[in-house]
C-alpha atoms as a PDB file:
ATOM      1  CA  UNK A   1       0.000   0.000   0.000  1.00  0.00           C
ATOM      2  CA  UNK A   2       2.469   2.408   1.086  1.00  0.00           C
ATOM      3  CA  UNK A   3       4.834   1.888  -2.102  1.00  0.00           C
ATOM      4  CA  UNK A   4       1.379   2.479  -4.179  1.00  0.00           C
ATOM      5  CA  UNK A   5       1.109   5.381  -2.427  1.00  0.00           C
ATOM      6  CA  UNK A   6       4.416   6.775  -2.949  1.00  0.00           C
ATOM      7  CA  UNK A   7       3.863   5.651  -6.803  1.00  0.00           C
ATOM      8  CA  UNK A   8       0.843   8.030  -6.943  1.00  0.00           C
ATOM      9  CA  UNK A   9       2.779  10.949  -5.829  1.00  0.00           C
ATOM     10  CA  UNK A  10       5.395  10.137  -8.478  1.00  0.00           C
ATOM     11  CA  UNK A  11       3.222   9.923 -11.168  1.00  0.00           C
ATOM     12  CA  UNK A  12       1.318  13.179  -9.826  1.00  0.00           C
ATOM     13  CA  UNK A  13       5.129  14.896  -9.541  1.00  0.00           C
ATOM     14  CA  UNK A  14       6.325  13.691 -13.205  1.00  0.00           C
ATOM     15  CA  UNK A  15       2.417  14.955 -14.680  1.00  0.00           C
ATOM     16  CA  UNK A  16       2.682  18.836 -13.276  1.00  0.00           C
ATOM     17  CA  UNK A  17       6.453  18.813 -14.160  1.00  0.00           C
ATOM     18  CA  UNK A  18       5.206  18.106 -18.100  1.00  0.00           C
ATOM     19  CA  UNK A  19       1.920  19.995 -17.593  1.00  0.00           C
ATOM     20  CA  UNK A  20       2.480  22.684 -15.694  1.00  0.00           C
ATOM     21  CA  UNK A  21       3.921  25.310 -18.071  1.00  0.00           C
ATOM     22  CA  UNK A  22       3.710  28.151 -15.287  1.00  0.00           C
ATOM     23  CA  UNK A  23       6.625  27.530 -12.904  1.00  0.00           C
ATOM     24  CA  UNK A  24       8.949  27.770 -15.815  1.00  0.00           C
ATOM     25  CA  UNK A  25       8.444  29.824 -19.815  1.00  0.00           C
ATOM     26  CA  UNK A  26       9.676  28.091 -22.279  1.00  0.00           C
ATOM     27  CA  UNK A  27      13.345  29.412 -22.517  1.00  0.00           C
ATOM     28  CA  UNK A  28      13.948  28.271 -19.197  1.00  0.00           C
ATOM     29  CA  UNK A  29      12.385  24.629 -19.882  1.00  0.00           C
ATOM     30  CA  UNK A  30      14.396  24.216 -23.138  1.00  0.00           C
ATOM     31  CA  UNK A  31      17.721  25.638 -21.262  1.00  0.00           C
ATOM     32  CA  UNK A  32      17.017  22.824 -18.715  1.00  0.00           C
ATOM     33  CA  UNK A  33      16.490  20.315 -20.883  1.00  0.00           C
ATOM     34  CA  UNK A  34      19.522  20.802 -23.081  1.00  0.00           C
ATOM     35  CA  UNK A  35      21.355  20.872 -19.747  1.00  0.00           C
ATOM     36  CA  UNK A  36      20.006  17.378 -18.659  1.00  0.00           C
ATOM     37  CA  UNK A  37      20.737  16.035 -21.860  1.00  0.00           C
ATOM     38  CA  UNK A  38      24.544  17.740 -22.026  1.00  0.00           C
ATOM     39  CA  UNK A  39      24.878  16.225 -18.455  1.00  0.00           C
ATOM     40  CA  UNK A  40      23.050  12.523 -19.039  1.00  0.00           C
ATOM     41  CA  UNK A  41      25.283  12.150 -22.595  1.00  0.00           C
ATOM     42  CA  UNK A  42      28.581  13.063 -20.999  1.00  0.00           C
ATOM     43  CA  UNK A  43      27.762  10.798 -17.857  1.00  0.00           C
ATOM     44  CA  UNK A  44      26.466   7.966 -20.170  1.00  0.00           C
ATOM     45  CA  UNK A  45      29.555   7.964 -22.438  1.00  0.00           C
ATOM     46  CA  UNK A  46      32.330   8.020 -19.481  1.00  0.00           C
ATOM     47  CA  UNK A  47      30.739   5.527 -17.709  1.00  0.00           C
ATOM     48  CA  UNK A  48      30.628   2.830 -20.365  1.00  0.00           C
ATOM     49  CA  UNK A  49      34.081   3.695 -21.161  1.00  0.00           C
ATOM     50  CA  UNK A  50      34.704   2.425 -17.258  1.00  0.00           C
ATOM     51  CA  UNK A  51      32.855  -0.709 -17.770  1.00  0.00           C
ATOM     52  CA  UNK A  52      34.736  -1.445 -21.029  1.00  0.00           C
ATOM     53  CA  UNK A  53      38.090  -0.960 -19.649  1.00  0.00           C
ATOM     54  CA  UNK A  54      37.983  -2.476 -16.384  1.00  0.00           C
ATOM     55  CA  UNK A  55      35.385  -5.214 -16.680  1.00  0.00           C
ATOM     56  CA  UNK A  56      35.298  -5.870 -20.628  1.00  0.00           C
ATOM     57  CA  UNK A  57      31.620  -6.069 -20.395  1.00  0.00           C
ATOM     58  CA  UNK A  58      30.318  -7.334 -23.685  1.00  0.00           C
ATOM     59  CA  UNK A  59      28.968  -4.869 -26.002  1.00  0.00           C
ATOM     60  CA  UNK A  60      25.582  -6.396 -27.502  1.00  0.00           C
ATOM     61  CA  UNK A  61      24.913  -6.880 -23.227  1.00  0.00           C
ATOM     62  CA  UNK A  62      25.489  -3.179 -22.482  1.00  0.00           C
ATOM     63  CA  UNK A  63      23.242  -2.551 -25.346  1.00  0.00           C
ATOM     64  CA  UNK A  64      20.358  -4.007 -24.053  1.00  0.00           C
ATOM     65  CA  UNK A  65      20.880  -2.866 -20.383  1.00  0.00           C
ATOM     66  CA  UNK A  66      20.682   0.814 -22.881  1.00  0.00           C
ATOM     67  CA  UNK A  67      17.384  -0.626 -24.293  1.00  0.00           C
ATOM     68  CA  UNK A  68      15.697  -1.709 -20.745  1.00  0.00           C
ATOM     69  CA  UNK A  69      16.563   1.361 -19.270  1.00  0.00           C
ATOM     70  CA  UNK A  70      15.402   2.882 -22.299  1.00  0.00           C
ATOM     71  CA  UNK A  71      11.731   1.256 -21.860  1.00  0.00           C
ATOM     72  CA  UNK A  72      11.504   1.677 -18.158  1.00  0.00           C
ATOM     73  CA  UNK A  73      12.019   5.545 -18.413  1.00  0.00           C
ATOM     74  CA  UNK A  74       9.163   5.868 -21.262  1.00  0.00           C
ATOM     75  CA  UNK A  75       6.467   3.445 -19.436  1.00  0.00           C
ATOM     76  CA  UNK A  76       7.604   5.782 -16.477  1.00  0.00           C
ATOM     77  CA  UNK A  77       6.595   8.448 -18.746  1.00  0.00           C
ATOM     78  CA  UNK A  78       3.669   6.792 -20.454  1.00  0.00           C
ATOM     79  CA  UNK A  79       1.686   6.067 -16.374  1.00  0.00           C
ATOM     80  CA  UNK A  80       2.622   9.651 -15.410  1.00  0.00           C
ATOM     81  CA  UNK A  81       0.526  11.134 -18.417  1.00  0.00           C
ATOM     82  CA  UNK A  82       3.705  12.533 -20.232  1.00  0.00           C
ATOM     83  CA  UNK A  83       2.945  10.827 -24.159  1.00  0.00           C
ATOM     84  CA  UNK A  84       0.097   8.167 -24.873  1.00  0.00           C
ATOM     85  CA  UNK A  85       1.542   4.996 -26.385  1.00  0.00           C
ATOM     86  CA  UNK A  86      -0.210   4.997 -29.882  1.00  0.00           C
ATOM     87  CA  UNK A  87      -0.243   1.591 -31.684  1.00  0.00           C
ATOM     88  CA  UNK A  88       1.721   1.436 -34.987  1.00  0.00           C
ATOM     89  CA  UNK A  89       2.507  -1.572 -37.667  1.00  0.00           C
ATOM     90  CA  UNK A  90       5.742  -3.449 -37.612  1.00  0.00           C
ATOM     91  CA  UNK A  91       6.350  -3.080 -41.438  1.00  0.00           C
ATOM     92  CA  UNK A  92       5.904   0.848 -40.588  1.00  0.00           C
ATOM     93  CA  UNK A  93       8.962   1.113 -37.816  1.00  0.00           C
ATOM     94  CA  UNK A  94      11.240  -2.181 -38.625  1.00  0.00           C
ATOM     95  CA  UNK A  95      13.656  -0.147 -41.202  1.00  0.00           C
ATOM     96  CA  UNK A  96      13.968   2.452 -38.058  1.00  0.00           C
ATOM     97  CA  UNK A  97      14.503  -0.678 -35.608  1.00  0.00           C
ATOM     98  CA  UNK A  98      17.120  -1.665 -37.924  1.00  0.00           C
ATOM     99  CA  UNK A  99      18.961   1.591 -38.338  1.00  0.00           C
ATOM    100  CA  UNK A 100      18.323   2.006 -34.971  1.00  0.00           C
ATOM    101  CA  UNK A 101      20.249  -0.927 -33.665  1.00  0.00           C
ATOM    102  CA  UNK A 102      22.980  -0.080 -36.178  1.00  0.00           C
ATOM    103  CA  UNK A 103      23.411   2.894 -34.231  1.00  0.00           C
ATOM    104  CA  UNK A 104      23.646   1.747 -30.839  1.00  0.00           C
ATOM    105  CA  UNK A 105      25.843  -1.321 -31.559  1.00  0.00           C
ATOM    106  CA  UNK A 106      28.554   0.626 -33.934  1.00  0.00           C
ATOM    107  CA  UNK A 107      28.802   3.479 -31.667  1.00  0.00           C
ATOM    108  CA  UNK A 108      29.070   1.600 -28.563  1.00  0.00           C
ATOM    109  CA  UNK A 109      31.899  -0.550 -30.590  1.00  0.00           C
ATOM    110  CA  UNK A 110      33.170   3.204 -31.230  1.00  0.00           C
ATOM    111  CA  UNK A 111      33.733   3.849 -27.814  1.00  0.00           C
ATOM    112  CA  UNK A 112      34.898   0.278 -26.944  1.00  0.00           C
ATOM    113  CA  UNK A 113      37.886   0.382 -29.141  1.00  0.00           C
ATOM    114  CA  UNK A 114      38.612   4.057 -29.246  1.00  0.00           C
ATOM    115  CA  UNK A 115      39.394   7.461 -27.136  1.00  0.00           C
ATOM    116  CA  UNK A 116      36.857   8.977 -25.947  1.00  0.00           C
ATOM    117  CA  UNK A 117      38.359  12.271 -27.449  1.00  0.00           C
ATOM    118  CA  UNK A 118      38.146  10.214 -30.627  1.00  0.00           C
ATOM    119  CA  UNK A 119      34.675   8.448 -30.104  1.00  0.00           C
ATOM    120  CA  UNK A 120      33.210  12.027 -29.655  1.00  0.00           C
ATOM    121  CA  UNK A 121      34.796  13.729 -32.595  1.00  0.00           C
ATOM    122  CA  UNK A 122      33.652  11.143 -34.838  1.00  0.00           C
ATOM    123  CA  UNK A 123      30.223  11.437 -33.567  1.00  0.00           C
ATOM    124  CA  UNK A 124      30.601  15.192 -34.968  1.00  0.00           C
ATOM    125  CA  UNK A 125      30.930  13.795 -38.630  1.00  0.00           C
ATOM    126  CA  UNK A 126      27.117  12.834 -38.284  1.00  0.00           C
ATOM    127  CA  UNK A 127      26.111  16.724 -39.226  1.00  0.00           C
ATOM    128  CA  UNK A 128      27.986  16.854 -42.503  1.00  0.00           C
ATOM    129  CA  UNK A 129      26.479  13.518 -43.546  1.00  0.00           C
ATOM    130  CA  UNK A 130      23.013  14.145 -42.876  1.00  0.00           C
ATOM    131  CA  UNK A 131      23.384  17.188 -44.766  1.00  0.00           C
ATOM    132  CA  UNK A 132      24.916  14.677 -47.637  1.00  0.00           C
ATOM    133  CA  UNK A 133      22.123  12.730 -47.215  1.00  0.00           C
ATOM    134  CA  UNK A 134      19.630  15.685 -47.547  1.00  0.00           C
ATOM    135  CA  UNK A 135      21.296  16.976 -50.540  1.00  0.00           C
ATOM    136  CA  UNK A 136      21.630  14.068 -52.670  1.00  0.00           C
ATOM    137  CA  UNK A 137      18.679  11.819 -51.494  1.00  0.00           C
ATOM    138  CA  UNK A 138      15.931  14.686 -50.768  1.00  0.00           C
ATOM    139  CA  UNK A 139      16.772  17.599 -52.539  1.00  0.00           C
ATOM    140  CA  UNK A 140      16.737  19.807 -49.584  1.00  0.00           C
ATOM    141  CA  UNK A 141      19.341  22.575 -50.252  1.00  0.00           C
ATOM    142  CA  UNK A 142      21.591  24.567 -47.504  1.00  0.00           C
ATOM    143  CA  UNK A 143      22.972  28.024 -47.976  1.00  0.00           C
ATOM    144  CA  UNK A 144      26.863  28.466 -48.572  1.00  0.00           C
ATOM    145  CA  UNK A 145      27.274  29.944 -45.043  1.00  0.00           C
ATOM    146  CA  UNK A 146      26.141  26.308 -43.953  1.00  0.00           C
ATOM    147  CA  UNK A 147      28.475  24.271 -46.139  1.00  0.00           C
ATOM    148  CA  UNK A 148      31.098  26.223 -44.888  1.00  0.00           C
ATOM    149  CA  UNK A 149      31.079  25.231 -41.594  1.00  0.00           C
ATOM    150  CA  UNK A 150      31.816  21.699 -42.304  1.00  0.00           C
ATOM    151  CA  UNK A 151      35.301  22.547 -43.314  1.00  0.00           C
ATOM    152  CA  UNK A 152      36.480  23.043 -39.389  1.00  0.00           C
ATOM    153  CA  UNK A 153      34.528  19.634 -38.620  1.00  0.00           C
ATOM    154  CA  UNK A 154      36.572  17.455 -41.037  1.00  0.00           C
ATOM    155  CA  UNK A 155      39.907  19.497 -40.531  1.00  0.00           C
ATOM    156  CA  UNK A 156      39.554  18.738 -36.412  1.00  0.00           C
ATOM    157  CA  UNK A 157      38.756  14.602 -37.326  1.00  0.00           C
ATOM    158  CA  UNK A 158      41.341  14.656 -39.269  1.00  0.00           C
ATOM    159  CA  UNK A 159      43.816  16.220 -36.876  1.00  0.00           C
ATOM    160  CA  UNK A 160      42.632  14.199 -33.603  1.00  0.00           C
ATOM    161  CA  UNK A 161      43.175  11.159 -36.051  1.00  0.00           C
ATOM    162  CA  UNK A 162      46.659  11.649 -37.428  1.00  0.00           C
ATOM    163  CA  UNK A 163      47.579  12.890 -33.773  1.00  0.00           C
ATOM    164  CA  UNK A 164      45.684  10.025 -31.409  1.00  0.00           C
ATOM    165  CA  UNK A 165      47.979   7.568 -30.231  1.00  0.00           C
ATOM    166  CA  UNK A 166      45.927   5.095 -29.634  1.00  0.00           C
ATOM    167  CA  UNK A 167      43.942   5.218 -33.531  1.00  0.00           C
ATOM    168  CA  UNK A 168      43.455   2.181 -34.890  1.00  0.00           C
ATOM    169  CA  UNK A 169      42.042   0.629 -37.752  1.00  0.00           C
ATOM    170  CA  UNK A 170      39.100  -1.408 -36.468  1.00  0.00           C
ATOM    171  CA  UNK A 171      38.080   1.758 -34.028  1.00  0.00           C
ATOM    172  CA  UNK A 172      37.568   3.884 -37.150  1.00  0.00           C
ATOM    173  CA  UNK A 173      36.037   1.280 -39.194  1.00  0.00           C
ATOM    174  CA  UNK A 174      33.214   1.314 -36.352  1.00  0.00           C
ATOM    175  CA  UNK A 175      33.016   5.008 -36.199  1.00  0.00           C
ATOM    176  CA  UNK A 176      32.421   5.334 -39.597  1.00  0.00           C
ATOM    177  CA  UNK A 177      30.202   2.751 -39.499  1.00  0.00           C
ATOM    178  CA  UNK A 178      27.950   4.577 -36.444  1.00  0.00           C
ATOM    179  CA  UNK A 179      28.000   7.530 -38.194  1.00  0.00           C
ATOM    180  CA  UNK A 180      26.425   6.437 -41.491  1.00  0.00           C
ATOM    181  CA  UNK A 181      24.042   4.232 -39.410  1.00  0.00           C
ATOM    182  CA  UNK A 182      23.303   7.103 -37.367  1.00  0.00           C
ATOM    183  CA  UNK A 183      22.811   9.685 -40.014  1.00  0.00           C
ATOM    184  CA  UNK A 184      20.547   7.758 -41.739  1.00  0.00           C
ATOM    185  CA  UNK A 185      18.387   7.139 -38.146  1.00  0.00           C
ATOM    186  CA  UNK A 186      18.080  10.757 -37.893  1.00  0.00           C
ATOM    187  CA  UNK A 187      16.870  11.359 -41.431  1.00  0.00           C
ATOM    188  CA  UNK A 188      14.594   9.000 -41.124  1.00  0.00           C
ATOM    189  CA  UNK A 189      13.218   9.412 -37.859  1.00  0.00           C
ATOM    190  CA  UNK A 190      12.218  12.719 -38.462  1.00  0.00           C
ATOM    191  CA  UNK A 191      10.360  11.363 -41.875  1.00  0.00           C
ATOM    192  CA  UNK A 192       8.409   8.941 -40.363  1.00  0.00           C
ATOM    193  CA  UNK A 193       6.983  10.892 -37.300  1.00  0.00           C
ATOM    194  CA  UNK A 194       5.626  13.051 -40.063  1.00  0.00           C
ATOM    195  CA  UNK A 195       4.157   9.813 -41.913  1.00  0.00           C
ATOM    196  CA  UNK A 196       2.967   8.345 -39.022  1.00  0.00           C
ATOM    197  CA  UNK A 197       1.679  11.265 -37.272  1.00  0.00           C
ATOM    198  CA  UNK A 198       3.498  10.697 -33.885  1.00  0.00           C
ATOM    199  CA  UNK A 199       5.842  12.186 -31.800  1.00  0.00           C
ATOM    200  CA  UNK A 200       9.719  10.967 -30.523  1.00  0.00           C
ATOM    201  CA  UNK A 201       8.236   9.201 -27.571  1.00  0.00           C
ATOM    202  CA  UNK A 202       5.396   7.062 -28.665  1.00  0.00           C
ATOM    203  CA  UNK A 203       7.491   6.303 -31.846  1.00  0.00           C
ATOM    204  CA  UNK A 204      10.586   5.708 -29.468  1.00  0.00           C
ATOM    205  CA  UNK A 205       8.180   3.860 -27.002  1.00  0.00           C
ATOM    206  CA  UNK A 206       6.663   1.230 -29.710  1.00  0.00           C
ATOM    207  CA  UNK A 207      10.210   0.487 -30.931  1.00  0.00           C
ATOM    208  CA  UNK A 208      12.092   0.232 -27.851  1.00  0.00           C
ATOM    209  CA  UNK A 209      10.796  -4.181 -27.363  1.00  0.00           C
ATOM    210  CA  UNK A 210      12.023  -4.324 -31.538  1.00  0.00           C
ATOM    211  CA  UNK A 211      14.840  -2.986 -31.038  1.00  0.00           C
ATOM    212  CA  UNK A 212      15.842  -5.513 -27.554  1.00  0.00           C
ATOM    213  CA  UNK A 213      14.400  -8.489 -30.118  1.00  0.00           C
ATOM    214  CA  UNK A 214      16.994  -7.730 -33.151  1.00  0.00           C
ATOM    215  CA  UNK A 215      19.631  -7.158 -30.754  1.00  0.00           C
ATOM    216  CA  UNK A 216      19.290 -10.353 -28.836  1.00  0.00           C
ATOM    217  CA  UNK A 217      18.223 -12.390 -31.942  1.00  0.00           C
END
C-alpha cells in the first residue's frame, strides 16, 4: 500500500512537471532540458568507457541494459501522463529498428575500441552527412554559409586522427560505421513521425521491445 502510495505521488510529480507550463516559460524549460541532456550524454559515455576498460563487459549486453533502461524511463513516462503509447505496424517502424540498432551497436563498438576524445569527434561527422544525405537523397538545399562550416569539422577529425595515439584501424572502421548508421536514423526518424503522425516518444516507445528483439536475436 504504502509503495502504491508513494507511486501516486510520483506519477502526480512527473504529470505537473510536463503539464504545468507556469513555474517555468519556455526558454527556461528548453535551457534545462539541453542541460540534462549535455549532463546525461557526458555521464552515459564516461561511464561505459569504465565498464569497457575495467570489466570488458560485452557490447551487444550493455546494449540491451541501454534498451531496458530505455523502456523503463518511457512506461515511467507513459503512467505519469507525459505521451500516450499509440499503436503502430511493424512493417511501418522495422527499417527504423534496424537503423536504430545499427546505431547503438557501432557506436558503442566506437567507444569500446577508441578514445573517448576520438569516439566524440567522430560522432561530430554525423552533421555533414546528414546534410549529404539531404542533398543528394531529398533535394533539400543549404545556404553556402552552412556548407562552410563543415570545413572546421573534417579538418579537427582529421587532426585528432593523425595525432591520437591510440587510432586504430578497427576503431575507425566502427566510427564510420555509427555515423552512417546514425545519419541515416536521424533522417529517417524525423520522416516517419511526419508519416505516421506521432511524436519521438510514442514512436521511441513502440520500438524500444524491436529494437531488444533484433539485438538479442
Amino acid at each position: 500500500r504504502a509503495c502504491r502510495k508513494m507511486w501516486r505521488k510520483l506519477q502526480c510529480l512527473v504529470r505537473r512537471m510536463a503539464i504545468d507550463s507556469g513555474c517555468f516559460d519556455s526558454q527556461a524549460r528548453l535551457t534545462a532540458c539541453l542541460a540534462i541532456n549535455l549532463v546525461s550524454s557526458i555521464s552515459i559515455v564516461f561511464t561505459n568507457k569504465w565498464i569497457y576498460v575495467h570489466y570488458g563487459f560485452p557490447n551487444v549486453s550493455l546494449t540491451c541494459l541501454h534498451f531496458l533502461a530505455t523502456f523503463l524511463g518511457l512506461q515511467l513516462c507513459a503512467f505519469a501522463g507525459v505521451f500516450s503509447p499509440k499503436r503502430l505496424r511493424i512493417q511501418d517502424v522495422l527499417p527504423l529498428s534496424l537503423t536504430f540498432c545499427g546505431f547503438v551497436v557501432f557506436t558503442n563498438l566506437s567507444l569500446q575500441h577508441n578514445t573517448v576524445g576520438t569516439y566524440q569527434l567522430a560522432k561530430v561527422m554525423t552533421t555533414p552527412c546528414v546534410m549529404f544525405i539531404h542533398l543528394y537523397f531529398y533535394g533539400r538545399s543549404y545556404s553556402h554559409r552552412v556548407k562552410l562550416t563543415v570545413i572546421p569539422i573534417f579538418l579537427g577529425v582529421f587532426l585528432n586522427s593523425y595525432y591520437d595515439v591510440r587510432f586504430n584501424t578497427l576503431g575507425m572502421t566502427f566510427a564510420l560505421a555509427g555515423v552512417l548508421v546514425t545519419s541515416v536514423y536521424q533522417v529517417w526518424i524525423g520522416t516517419k513521425q511526419e508519416q505516421l503522425q506521432v511524436n519521438s516518444m510514442q514512436l521511441l516507445y513502440y520500438q524500444v521491445i524491436l529494437y531488444h528483439d533484433l539485438v538479442t536475436s
